[in-house]
N, C-alpha and C. Protein backbone atom coordinates (compact mmCIF):
# COMPACT_ATOMS: atom_id res chain seq x y z
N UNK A 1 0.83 -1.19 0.00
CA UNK A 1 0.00 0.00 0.00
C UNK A 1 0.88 1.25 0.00
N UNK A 2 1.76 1.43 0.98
CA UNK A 2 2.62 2.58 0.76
C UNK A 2 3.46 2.85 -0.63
N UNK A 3 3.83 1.40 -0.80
CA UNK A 3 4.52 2.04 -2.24
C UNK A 3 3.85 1.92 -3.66
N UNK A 4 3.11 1.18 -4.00
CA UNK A 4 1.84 1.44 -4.92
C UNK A 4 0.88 1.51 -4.64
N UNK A 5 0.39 2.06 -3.36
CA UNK A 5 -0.87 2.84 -3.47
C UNK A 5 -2.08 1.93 -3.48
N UNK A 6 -2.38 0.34 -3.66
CA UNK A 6 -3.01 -0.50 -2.93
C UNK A 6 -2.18 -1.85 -2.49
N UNK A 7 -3.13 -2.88 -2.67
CA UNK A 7 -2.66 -4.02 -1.77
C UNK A 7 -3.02 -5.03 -2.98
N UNK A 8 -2.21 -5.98 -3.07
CA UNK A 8 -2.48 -7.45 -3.58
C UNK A 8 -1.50 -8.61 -3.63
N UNK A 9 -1.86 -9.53 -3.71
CA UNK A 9 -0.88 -10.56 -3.74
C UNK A 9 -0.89 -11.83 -4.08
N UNK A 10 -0.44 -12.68 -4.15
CA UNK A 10 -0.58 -14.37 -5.64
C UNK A 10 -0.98 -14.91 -4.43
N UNK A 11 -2.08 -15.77 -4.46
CA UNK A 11 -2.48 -17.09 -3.84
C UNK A 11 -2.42 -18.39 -4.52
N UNK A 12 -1.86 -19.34 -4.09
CA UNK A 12 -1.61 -20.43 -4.49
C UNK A 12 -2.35 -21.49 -3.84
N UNK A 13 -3.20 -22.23 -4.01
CA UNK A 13 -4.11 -23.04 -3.26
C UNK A 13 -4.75 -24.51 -3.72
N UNK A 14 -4.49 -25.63 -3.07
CA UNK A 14 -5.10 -26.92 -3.45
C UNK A 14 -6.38 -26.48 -3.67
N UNK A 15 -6.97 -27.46 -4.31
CA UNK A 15 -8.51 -27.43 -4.78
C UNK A 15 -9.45 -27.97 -3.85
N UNK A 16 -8.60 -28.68 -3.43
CA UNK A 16 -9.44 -28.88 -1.66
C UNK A 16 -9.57 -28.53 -0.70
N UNK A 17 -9.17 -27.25 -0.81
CA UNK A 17 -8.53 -26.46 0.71
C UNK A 17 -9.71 -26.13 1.55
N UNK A 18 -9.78 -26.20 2.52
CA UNK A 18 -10.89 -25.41 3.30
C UNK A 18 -12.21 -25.96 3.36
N UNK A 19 -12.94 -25.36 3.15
CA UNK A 19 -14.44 -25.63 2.71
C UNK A 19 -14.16 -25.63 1.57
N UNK A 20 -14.34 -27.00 0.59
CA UNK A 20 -14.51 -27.17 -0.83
C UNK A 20 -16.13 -27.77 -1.40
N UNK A 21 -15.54 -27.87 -3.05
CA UNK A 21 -16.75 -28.58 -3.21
C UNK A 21 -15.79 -29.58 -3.97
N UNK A 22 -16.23 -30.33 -4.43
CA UNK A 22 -16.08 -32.00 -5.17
C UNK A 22 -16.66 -32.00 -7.12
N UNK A 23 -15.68 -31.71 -7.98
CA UNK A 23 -16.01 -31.85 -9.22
C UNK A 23 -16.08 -33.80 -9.19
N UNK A 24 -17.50 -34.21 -9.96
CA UNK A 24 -17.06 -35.23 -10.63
C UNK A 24 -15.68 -35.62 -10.89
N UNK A 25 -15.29 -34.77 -11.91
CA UNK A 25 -14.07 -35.72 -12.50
C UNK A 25 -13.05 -35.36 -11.54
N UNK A 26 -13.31 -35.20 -10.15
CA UNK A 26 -12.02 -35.23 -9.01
C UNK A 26 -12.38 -37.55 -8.59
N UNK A 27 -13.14 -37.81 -9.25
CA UNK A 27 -12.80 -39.42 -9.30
C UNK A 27 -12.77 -39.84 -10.15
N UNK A 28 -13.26 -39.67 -10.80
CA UNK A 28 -13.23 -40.09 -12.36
C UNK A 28 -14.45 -40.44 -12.61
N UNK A 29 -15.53 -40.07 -12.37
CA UNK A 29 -17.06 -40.56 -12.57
C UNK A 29 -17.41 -39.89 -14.20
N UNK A 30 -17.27 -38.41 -14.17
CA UNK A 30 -17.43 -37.85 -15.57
C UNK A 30 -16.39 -37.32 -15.66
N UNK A 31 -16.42 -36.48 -16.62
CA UNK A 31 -15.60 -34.93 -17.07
C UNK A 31 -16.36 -33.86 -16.62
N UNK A 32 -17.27 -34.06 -16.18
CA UNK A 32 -17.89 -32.70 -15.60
C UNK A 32 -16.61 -31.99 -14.61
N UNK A 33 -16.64 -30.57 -14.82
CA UNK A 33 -15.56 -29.87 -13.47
C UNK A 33 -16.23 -28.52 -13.14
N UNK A 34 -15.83 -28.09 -12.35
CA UNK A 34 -16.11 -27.46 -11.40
C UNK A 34 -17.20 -26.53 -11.87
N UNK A 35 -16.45 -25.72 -12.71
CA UNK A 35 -16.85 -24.89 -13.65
C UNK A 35 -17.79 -25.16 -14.43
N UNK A 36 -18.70 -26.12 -14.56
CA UNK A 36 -19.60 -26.94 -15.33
C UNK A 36 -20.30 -26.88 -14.57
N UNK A 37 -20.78 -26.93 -13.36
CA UNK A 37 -21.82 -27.44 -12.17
C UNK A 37 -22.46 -25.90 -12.37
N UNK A 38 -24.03 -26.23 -12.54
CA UNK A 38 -24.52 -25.09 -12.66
C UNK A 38 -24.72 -24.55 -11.58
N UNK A 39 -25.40 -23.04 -11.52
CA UNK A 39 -25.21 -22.23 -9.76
C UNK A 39 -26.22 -22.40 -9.25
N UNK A 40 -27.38 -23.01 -9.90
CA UNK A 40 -28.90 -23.27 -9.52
C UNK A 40 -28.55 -24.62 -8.68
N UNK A 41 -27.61 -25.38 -9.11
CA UNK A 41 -27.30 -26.62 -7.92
C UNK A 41 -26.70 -26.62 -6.97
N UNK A 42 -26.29 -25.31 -6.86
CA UNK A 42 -25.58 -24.80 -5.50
C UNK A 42 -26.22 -24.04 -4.21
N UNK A 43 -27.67 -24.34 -4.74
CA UNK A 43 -28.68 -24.00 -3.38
C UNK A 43 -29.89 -24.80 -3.24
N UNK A 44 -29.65 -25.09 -2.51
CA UNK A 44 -30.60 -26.04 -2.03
C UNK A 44 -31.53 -25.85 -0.96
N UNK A 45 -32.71 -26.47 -0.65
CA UNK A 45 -33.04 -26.77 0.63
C UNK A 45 -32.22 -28.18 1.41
N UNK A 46 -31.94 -27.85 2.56
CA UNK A 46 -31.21 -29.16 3.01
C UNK A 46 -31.41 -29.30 4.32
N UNK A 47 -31.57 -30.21 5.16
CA UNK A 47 -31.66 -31.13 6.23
C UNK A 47 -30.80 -31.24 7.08
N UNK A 48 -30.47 -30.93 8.12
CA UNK A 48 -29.07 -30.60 8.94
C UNK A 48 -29.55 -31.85 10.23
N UNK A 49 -28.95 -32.92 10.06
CA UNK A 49 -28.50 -33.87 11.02
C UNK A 49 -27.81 -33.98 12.15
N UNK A 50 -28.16 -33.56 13.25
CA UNK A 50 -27.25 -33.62 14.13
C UNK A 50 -26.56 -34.69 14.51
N UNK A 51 -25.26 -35.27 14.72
CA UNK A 51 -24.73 -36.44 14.73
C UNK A 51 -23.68 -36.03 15.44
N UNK A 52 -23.80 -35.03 16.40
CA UNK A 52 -22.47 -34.82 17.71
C UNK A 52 -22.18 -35.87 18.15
N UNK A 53 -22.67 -37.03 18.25
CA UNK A 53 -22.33 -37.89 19.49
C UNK A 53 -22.03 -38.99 19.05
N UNK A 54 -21.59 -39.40 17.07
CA UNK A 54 -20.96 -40.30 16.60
C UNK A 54 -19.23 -40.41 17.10
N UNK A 55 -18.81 -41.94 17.29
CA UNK A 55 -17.59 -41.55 17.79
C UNK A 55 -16.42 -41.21 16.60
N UNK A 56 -15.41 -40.82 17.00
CA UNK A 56 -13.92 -41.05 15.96
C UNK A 56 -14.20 -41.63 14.88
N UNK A 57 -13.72 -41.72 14.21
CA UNK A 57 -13.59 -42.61 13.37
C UNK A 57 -14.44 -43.49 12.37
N UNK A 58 -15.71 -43.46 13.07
CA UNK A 58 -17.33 -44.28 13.02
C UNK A 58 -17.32 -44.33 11.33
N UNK A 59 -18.69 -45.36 11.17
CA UNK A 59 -18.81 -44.97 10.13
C UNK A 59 -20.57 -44.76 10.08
N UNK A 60 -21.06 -43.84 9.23
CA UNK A 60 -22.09 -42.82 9.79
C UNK A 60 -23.68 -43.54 8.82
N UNK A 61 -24.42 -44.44 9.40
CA UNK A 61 -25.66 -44.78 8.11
C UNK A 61 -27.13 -44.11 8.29
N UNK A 62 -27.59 -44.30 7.72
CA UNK A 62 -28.89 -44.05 7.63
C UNK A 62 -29.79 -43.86 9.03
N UNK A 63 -29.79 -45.22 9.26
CA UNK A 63 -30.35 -45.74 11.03
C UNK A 63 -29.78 -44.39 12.07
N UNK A 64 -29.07 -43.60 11.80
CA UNK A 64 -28.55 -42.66 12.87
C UNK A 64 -29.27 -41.15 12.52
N UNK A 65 -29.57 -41.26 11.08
CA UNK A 65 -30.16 -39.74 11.00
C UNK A 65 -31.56 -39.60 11.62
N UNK A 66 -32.19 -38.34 11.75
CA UNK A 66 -33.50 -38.00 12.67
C UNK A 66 -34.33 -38.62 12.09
N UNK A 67 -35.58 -39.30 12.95
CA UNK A 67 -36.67 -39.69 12.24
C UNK A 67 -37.46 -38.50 11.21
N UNK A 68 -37.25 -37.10 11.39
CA UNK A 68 -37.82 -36.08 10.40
C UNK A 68 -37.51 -36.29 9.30
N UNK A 69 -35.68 -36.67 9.46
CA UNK A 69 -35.15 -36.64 8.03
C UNK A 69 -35.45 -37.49 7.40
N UNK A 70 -35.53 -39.17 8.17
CA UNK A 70 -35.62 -40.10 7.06
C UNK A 70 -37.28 -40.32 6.73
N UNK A 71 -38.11 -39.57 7.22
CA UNK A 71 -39.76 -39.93 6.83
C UNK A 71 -40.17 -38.62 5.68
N UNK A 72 -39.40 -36.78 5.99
CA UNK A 72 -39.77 -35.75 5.35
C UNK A 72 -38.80 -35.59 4.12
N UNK A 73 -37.36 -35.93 4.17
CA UNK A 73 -36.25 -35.73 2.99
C UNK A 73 -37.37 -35.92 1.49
N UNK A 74 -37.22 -34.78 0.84
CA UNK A 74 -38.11 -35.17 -0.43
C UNK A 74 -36.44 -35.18 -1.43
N UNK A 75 -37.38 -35.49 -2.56
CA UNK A 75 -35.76 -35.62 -3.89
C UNK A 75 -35.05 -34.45 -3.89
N UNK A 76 -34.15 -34.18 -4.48
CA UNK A 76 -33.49 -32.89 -4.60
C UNK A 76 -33.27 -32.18 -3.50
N UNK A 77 -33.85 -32.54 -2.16
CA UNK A 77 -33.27 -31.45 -1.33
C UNK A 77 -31.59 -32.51 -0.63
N UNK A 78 -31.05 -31.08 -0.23
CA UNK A 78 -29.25 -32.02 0.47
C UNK A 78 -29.74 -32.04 2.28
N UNK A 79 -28.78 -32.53 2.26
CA UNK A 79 -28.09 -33.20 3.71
C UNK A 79 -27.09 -32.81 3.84
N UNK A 80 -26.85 -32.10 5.47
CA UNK A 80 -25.64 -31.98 6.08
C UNK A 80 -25.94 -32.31 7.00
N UNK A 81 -24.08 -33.04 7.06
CA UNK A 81 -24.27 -34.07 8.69
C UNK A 81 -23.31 -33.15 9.64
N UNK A 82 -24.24 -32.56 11.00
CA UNK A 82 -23.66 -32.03 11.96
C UNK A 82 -22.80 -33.33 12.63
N UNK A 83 -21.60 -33.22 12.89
CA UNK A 83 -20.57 -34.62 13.38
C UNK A 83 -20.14 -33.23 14.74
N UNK A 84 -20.04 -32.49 14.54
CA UNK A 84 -19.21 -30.96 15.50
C UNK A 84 -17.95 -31.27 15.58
N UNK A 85 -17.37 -31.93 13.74
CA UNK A 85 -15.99 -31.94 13.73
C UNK A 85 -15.02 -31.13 13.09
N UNK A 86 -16.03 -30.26 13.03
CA UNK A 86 -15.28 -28.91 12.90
C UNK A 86 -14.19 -27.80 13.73
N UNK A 87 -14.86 -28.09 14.55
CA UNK A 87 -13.65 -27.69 16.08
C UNK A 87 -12.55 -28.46 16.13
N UNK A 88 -12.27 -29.62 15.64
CA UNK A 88 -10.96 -30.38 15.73
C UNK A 88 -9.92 -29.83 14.67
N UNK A 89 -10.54 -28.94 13.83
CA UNK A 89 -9.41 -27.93 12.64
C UNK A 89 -8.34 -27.73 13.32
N UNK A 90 -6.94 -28.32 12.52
CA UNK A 90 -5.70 -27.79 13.41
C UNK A 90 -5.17 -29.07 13.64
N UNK A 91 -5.92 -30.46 14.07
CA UNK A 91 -5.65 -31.54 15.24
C UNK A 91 -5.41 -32.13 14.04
N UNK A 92 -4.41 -33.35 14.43
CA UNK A 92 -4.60 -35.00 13.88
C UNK A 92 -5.30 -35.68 13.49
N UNK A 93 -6.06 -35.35 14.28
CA UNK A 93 -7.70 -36.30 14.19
C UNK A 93 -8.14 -35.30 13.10
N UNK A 94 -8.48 -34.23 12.78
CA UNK A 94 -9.58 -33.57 11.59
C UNK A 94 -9.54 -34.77 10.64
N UNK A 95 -7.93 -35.05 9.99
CA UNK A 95 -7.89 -35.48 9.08
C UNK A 95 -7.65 -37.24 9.31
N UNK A 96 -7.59 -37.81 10.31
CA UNK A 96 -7.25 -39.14 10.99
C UNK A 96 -7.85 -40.25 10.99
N UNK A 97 -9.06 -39.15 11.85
CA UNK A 97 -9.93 -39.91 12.53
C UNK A 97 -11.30 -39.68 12.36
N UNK A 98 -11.48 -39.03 11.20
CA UNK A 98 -12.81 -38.36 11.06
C UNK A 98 -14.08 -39.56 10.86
N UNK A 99 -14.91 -38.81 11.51
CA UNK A 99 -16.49 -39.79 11.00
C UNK A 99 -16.86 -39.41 9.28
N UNK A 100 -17.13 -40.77 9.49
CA UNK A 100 -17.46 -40.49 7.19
C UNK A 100 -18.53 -41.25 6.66
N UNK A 101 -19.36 -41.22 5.97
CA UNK A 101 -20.24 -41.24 5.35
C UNK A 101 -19.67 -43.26 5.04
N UNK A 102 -20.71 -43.68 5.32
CA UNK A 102 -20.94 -45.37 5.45
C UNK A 102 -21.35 -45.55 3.97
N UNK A 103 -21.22 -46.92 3.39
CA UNK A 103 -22.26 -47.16 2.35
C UNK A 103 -23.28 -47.33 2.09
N UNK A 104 -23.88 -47.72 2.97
CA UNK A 104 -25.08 -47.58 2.97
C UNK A 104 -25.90 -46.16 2.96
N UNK A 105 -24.94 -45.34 3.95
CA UNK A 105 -25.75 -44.06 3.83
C UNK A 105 -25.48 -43.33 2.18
N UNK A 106 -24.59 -43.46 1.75
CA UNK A 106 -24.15 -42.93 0.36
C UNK A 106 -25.14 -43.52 -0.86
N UNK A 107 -25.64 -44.80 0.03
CA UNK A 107 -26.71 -45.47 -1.09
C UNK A 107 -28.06 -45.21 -0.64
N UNK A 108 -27.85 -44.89 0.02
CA UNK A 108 -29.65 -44.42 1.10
C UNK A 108 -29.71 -43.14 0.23
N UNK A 109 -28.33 -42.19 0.06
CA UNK A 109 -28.64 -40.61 -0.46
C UNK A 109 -28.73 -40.98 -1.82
N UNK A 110 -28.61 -41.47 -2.91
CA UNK A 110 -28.63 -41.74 -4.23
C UNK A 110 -30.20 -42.22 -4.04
N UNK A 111 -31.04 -43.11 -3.57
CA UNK A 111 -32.05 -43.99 -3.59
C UNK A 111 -33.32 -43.29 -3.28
N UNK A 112 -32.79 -41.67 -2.42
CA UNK A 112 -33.29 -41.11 -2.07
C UNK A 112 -33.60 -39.86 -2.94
N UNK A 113 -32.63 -39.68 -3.64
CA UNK A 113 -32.12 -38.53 -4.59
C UNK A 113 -31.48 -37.16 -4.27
N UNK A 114 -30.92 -37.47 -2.93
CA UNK A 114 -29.90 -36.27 -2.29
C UNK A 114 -29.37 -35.10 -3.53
N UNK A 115 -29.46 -33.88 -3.52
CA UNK A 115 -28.99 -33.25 -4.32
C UNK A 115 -27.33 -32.84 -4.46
N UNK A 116 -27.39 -32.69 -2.36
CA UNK A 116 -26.11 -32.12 -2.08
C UNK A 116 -25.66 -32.95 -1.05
N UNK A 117 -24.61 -33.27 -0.45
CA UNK A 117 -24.54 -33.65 0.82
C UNK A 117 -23.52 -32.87 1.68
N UNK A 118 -23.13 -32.67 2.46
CA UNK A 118 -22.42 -31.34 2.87
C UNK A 118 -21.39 -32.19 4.32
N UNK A 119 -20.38 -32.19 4.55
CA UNK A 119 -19.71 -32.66 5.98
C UNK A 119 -18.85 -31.75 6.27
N UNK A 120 -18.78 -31.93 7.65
CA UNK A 120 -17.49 -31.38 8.40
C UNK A 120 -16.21 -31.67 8.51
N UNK A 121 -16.04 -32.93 8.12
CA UNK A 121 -14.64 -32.97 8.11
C UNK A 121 -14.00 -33.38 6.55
N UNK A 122 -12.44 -33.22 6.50
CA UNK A 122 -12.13 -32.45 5.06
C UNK A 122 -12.45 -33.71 3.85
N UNK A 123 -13.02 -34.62 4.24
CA UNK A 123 -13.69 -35.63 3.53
C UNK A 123 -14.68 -36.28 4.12
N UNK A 124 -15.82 -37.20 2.35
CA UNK A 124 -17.01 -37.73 3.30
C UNK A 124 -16.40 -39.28 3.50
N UNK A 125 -15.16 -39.53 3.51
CA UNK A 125 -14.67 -40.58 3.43
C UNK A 125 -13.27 -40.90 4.20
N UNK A 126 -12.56 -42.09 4.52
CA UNK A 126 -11.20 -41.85 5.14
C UNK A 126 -10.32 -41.43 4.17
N UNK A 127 -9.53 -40.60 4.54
CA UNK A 127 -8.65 -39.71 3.21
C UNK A 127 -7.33 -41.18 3.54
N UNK A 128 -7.20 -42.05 4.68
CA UNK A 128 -6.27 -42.77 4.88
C UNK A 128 -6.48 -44.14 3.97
N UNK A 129 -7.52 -44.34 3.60
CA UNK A 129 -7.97 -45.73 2.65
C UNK A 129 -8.40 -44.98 0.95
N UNK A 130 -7.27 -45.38 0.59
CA UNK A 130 -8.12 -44.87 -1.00
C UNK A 130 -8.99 -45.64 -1.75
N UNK A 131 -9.32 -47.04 -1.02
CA UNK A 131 -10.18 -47.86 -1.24
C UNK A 131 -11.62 -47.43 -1.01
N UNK A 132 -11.72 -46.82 0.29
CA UNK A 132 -12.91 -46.71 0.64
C UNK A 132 -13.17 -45.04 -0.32
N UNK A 133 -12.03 -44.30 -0.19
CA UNK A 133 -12.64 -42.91 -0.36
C UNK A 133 -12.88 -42.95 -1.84
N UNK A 134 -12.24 -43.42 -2.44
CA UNK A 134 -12.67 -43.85 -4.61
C UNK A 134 -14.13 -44.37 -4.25
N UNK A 135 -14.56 -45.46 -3.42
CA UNK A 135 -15.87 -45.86 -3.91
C UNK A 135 -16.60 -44.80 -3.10
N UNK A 136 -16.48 -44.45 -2.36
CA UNK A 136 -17.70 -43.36 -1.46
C UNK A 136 -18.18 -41.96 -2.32
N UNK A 137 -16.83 -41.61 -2.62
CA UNK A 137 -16.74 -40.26 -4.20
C UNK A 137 -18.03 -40.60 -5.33
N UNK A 138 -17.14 -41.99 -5.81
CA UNK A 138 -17.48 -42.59 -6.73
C UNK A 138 -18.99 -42.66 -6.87
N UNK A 139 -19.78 -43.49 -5.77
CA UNK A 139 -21.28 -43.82 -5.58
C UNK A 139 -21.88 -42.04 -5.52
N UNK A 140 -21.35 -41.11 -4.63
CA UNK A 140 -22.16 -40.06 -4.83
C UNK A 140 -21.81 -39.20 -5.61
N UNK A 141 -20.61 -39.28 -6.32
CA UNK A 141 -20.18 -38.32 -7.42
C UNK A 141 -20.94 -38.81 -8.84
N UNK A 142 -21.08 -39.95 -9.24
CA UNK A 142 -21.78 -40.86 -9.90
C UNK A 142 -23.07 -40.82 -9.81
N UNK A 143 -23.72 -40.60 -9.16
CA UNK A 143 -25.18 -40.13 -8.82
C UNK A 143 -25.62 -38.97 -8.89
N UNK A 144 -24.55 -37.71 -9.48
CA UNK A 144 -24.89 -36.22 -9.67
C UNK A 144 -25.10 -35.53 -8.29
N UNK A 145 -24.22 -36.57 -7.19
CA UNK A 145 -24.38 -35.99 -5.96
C UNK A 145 -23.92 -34.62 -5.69
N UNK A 146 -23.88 -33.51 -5.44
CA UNK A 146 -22.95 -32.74 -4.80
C UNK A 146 -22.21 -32.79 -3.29
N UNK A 147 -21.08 -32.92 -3.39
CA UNK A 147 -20.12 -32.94 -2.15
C UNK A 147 -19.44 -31.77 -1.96
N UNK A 148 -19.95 -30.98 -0.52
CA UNK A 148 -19.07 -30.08 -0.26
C UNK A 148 -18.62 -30.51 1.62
N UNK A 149 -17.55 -30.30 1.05
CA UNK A 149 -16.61 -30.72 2.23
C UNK A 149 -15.62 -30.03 2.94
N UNK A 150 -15.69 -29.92 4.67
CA UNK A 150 -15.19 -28.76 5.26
C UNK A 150 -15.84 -27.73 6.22
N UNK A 151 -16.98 -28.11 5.54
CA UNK A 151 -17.83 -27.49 6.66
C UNK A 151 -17.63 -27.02 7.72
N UNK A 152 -17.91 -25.93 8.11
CA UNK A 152 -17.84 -25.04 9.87
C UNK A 152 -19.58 -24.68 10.32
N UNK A 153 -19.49 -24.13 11.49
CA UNK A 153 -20.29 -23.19 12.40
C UNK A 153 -21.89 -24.26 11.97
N UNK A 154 -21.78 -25.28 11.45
CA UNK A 154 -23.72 -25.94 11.89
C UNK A 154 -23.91 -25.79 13.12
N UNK A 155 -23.23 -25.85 14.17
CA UNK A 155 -23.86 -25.81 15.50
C UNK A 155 -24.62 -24.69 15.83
N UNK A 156 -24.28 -23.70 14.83
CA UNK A 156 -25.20 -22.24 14.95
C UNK A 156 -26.10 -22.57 14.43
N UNK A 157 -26.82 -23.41 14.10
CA UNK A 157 -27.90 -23.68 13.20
C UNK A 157 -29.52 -24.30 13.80
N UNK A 158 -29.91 -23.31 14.31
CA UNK A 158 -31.35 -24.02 15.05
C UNK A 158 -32.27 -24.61 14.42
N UNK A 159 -32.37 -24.34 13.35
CA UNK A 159 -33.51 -25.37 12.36
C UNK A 159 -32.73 -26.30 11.56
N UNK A 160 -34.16 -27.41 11.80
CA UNK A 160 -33.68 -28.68 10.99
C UNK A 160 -33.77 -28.63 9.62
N UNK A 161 -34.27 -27.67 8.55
CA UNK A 161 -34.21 -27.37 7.06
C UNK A 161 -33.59 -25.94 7.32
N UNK A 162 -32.84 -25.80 6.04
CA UNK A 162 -32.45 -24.84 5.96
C UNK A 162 -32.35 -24.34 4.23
N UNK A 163 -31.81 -22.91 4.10
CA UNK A 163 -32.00 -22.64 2.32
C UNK A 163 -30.70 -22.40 2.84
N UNK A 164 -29.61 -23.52 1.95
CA UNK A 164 -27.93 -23.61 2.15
C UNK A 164 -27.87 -23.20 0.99
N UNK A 165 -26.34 -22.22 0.23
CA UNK A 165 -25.76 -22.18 -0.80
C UNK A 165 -24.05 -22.00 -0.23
N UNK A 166 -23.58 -23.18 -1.52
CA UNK A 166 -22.60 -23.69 -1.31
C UNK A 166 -22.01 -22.69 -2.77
N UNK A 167 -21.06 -21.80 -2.86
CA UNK A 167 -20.81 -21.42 -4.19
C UNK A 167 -19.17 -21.78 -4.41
N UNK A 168 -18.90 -22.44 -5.41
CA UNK A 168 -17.18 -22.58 -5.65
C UNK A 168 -16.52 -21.75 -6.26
N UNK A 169 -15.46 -21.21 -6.54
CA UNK A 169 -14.22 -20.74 -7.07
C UNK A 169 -15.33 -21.24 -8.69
N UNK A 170 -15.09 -19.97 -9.59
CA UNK A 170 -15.06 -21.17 -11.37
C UNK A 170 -14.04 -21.12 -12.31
N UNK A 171 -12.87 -22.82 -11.22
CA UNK A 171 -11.93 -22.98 -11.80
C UNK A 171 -12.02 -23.34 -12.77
N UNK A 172 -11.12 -23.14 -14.37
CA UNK A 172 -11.67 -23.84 -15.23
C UNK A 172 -11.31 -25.05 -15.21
N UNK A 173 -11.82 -26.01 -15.64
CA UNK A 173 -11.46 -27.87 -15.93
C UNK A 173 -11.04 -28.26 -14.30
N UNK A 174 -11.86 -27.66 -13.23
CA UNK A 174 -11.27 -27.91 -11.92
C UNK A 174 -12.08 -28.93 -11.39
N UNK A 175 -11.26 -29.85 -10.73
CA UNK A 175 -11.77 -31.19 -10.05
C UNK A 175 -12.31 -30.90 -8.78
N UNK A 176 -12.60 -29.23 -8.46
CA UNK A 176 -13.18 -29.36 -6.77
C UNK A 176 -12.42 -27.79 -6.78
N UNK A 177 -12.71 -27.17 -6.07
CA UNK A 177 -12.73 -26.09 -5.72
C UNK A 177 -13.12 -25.30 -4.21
N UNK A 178 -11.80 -24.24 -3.38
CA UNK A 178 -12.84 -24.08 -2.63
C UNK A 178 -14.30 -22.97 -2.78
N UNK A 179 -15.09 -23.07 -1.50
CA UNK A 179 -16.61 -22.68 -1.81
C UNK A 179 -16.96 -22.12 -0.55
N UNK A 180 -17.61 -20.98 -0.67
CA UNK A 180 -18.17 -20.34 0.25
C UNK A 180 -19.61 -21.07 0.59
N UNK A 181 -19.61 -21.16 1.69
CA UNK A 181 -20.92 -21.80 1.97
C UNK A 181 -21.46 -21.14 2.54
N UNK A 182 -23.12 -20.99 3.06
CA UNK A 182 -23.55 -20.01 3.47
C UNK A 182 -25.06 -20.86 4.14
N UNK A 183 -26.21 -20.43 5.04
CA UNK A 183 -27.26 -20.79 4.80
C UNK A 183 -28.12 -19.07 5.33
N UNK A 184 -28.95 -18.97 3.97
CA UNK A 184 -29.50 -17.98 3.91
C UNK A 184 -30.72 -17.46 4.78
N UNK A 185 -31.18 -18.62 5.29
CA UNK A 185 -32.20 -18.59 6.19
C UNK A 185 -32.47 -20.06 6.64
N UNK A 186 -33.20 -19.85 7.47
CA UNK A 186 -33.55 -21.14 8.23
C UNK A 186 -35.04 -21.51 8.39
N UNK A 187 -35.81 -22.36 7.61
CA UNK A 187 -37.05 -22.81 7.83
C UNK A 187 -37.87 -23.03 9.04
């Protein structure tokens, strides 16, 4: 600022950093990327699960979400799973030990027609098994799921629907991007 008179500077950043979102072709399901995902699929109505009290590591199904969610969830609206593993940002565990999305629940959200699904920790899968995290991608990236991953502050969130928008970076040919997430109001 003092010597030219404003401020700027180069950011350099993984595509997963932070709160992201998940292009298809970050598994190889399509070529769809980032930049392709239209902005009308980046808001949703969605369903906020509380699931504080899953342990470490768990793996997270159906049988655990609210009876609201699994009797009211209509097609197209998303799911985010409150885990409150967002506060562990910083730790070992964020990335270790995180709770992740089961198969069954990944096939419960396809069967169901989940639009979006949204988590707190920096995957819906173990980032330590690339076995499990290729097929978990795979089943909901493959299903036109949206995955945004990273998630903060649901615990501020008093209602169980909410109008969420998740918006990404529009990298071009980008496999995931990060994304401002937001929820605009609360039902």
């Amino acid at each position: 600022l003092d010597k030219d008179g404003w401020n700027a500077r180069n950011l350099q950043i993984y595509s997963h950093a932070g709160t992201h979102m998940d292009a298809p072709r970050h598994f190889g399901v399509s070529e769809t990327s980032i930049d392709e995902i239209p902005l009308e699929s980046c808001r949703v109505k969605a369903w906020v699960a509380n699931l504080e009290n899953v342990p470490a590591g768990s793996l997270i199904g159906p049988h655990q979400l609210n009876t609201s969610i699994l009797k009211n969830l209509q097609p197209g609206e998303g799911l985010l799973l409150h885990t409150g593993w967002s506060k562990k940002i910083g730790t070992d565990a964020y990335r270790n030990e995180l709770p992740r999305v089961s198969e069954s629940l990944a096939r419960w959200c396809v069967a169901r027609q989940v639009s979006l699904l949204g988590v707190e920790p920096p995957s819906v899968a173990d980032v330590n098994n690339l076995e499990e995290v290729t097929r978990i991608h795979q089943i909901l990236l493959g299903s036109g799921i949206i995955i945004v991953e990273g998630l903060t502050n649901l615990e501020s969130l008093s209602s169980k629907l909410v109008d969420f928008w998740a918006i990404p970076l529009k990298v071009s040919r980008g496999d995931g991007a990060p994304c401002r997430a937001f929820v605009l109001s609360e039902s």
